[in-house]
Protein backbone atom coordinates (compact mmCIF):
# COMPACT_ATOMS: atom_id res chain seq x y z
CA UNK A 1 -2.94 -2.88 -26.03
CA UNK A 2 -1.72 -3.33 -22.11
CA UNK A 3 -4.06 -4.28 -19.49
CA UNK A 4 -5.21 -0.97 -18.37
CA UNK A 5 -6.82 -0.28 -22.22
CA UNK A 6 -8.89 -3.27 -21.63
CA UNK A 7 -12.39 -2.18 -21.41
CA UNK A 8 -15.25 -5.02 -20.05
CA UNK A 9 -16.83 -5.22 -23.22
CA UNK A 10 -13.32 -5.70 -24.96
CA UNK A 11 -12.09 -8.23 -22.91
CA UNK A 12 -15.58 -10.41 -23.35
CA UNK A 13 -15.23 -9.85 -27.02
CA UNK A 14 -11.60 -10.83 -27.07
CA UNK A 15 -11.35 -13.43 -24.99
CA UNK A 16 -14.91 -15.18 -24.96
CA UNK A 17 -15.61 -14.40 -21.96
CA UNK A 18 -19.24 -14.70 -20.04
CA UNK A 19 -19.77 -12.40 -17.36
CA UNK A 20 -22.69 -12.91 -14.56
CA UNK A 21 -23.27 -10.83 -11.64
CA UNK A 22 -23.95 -12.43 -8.44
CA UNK A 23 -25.31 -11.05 -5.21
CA UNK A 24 -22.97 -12.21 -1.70
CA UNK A 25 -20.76 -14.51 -4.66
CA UNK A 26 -18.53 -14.87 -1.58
CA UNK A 27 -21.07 -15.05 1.71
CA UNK A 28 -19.02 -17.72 2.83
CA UNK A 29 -15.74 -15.64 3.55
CA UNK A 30 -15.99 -14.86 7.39
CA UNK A 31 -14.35 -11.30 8.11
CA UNK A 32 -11.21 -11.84 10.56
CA UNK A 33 -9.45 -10.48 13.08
CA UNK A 34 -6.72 -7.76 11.58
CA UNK A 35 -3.57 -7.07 13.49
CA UNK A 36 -3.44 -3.79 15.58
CA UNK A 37 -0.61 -2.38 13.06
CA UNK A 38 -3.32 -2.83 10.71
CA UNK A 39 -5.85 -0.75 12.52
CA UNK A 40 -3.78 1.99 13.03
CA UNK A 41 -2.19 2.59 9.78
CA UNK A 42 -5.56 2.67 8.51
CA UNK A 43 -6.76 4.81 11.60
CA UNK A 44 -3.76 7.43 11.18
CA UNK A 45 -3.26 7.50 6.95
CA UNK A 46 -6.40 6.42 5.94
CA UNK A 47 -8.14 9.62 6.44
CA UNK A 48 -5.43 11.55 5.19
CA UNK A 49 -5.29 9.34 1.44
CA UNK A 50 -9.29 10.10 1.18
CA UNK A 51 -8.79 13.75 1.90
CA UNK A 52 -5.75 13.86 -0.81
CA UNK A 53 -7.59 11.26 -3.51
CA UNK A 54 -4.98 10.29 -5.54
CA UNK A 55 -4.29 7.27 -6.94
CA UNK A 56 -0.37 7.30 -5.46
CA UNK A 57 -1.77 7.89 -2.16
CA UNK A 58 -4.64 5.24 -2.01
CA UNK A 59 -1.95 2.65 -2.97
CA UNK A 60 0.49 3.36 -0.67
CA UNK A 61 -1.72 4.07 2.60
CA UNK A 62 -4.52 2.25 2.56
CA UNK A 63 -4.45 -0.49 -0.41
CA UNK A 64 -0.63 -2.19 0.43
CA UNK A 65 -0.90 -1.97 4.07
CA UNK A 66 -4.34 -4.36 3.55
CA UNK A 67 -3.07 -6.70 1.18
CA UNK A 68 0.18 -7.13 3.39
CA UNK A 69 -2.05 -7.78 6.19
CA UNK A 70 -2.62 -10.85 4.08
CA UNK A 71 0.48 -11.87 3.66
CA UNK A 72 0.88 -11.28 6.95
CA UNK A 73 -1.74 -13.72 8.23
CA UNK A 74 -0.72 -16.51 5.58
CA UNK A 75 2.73 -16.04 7.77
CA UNK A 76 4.19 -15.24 4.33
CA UNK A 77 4.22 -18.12 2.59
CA UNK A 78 2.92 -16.51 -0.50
CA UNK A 79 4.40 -13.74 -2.03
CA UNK A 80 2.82 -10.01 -3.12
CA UNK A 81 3.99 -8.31 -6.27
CA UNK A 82 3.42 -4.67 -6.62
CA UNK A 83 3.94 -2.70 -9.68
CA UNK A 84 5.82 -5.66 -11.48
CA UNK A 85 5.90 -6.09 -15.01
CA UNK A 86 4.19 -9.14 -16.08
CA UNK A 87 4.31 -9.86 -20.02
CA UNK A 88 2.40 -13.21 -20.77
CA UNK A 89 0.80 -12.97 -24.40
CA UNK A 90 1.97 -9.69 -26.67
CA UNK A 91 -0.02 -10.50 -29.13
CA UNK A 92 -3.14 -11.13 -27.25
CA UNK A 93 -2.40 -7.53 -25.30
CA UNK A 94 -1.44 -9.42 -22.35
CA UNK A 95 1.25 -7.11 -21.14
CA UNK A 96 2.37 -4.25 -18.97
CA UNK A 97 2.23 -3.71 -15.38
CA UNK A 98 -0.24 -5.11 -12.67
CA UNK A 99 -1.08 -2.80 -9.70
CA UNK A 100 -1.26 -6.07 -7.17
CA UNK A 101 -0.44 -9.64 -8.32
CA UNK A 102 -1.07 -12.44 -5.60
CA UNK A 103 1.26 -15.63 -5.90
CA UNK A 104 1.02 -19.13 -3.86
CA UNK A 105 5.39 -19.23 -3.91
CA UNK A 106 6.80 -17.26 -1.23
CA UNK A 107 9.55 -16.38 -2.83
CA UNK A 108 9.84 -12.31 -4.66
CA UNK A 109 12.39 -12.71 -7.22
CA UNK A 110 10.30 -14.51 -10.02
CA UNK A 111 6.33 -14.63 -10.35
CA UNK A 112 4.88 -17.81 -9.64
CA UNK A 113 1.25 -19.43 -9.70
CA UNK A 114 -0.08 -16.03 -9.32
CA UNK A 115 -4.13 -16.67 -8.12
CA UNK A 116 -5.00 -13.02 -7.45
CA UNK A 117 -4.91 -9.80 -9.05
CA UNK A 118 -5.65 -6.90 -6.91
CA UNK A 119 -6.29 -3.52 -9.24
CA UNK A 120 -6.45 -0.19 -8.23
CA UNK A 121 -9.40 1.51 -10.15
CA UNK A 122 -8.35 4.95 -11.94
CA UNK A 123 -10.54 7.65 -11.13
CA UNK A 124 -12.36 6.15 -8.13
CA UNK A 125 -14.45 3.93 -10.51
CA UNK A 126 -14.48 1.01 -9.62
CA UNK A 127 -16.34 -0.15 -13.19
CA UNK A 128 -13.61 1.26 -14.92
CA UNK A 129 -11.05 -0.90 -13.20
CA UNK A 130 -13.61 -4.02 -14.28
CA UNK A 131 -11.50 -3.93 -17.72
CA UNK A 132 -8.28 -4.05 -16.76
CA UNK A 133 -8.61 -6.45 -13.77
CA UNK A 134 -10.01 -9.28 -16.01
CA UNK A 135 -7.44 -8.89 -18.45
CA UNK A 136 -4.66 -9.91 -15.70
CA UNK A 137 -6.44 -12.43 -14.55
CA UNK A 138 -6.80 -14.10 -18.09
CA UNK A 139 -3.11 -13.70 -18.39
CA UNK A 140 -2.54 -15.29 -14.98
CA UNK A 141 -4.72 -18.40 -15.91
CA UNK A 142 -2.63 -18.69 -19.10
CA UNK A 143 0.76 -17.68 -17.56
CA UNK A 144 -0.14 -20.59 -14.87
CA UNK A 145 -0.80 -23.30 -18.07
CA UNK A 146 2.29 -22.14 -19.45
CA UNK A 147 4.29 -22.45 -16.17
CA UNK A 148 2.41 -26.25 -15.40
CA UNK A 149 0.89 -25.06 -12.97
CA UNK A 150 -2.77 -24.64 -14.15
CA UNK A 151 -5.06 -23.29 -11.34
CA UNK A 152 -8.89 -24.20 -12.16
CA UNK A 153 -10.04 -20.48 -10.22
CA UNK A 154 -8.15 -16.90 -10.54
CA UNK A 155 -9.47 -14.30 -8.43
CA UNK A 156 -9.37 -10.54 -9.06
CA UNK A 157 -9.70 -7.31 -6.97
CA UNK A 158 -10.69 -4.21 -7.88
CA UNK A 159 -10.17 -0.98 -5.52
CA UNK A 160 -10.83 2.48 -4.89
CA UNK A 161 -9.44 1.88 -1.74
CA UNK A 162 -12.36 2.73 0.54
CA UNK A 163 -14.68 0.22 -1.67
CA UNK A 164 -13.69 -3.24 -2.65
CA UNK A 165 -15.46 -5.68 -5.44
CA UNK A 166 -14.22 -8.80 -6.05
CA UNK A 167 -14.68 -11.33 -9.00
CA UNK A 168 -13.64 -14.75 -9.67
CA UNK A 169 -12.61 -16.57 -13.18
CA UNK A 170 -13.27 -20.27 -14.09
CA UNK A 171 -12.95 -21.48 -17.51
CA UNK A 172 -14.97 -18.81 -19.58
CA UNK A 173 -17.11 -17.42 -16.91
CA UNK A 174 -16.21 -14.26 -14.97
CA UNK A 175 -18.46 -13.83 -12.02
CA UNK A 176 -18.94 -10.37 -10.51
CA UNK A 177 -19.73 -10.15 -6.73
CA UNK A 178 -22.21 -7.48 -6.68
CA UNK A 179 -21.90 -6.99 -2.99
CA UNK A 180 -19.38 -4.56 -1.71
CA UNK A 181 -17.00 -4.70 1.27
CA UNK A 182 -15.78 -1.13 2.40
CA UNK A 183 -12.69 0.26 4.50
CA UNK A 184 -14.31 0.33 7.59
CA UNK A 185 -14.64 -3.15 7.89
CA UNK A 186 -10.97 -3.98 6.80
CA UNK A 187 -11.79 -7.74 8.18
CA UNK A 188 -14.14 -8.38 5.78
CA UNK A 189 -11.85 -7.71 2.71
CA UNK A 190 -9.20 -9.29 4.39
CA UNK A 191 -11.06 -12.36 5.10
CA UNK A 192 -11.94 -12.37 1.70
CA UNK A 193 -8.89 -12.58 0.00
CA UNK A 194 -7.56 -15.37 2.70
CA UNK A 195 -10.64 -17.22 1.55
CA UNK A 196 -9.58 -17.02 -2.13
CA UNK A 197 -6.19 -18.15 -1.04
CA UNK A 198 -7.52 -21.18 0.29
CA UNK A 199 -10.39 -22.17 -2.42
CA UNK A 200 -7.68 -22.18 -5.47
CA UNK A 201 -5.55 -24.71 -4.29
CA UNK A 202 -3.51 -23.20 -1.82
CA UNK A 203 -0.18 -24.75 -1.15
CA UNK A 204 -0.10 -26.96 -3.45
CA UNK A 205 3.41 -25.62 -5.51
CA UNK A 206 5.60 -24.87 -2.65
């Protein structure tokens, strides 16, 4: 099994996992201010990934240009991985490739402390995606411990592109954000994910 077989019953089964859904789980992320190469990328392809609705086009026109924003802002001192392989536990199914990883070291040759794991979900559903996404960010909680560099939160993504929900891992408990942040307000999700960056111990391996 690789990540995107993991279904959000099976990874509860497998891996023990409580999950609790939580209205505004991350009301105290302020939207920000996005760069004006931010705005119009999203203003020029945006429309044109909708209108197409594939999963190739979502990613490359509307989902990296937002999570570089990110990296942007954090004046890249972390590092984005996109497509990357990232085997951690074979025999727990932990393998294959992650859409998005997040990691605190800036550098792009090796995976490091990775804190965030940004999905794209297959067929605009962002439920199916629910799977998949907690299964990498299991494997980046253990990859962490195995590295020494244990992380006490992992945070997780998942897309459509135009709708965003995020979730957050600690110990055995996944927690769900049941409130949605959508493209038109691309400084809310961005704010978000700069808020994860600094609530999971930001800095502290470079």
């Amino acid at each position: 099994m690789a990540y995107n077989a993991f279904t959000l019953n099976e990874v509860k089964r497998q891996f023990g996992l409580q999950i609790h859904e939580q209205e505004a789980l991350f009301a105290d992320a302020s939207s920000v201010e996005v760069s004006p190469w931010l705005q119009e990328t999203l203003r020029e392809f945006a429309p044109l990934a909708l209108a197409m609705s594939t999963e190739k086009a979502r990613s490359e026109m509307i989902i990296a240009p937002i999570l570089l924003e990110v990296r942007r802002q954090k004046h890249e001192t972390i590092s984005l991985f996109s497509g990357m392989e990232f085997t951690v536990d074979a025999a727990q199914g932990l393998v294959g490739f992650c859409d998005y990883l997040f990691s605190l070291s800036p550098t792009h040759f090796t995976i490091e402390a990775p804190v965030i794991a940004v999905v794209e979900a297959k067929n605009e559903n962002l439920r199916g995606g629910m799977g998949q996404c907690i299964a990498e960010m299991v494997a980046a909680k253990l990859f962490n411990e195995q590295q020494g560099k244990p992380l006490q939160t992992i945070y997780g993504a998942v897309t459509t592109g135009s709708n965003w929900r995020f979730l957050r891992l600690q110990n055995s408990d996944v927690h769900i954000d049941l409130t949605e942040r959508y493209l038109d307000q691309p400084g809310a999700i961005v704010g978000v994910l700069l808020w994860m960056m600094e609530h999971t111990g930001y800095g502290s391996y470079e």
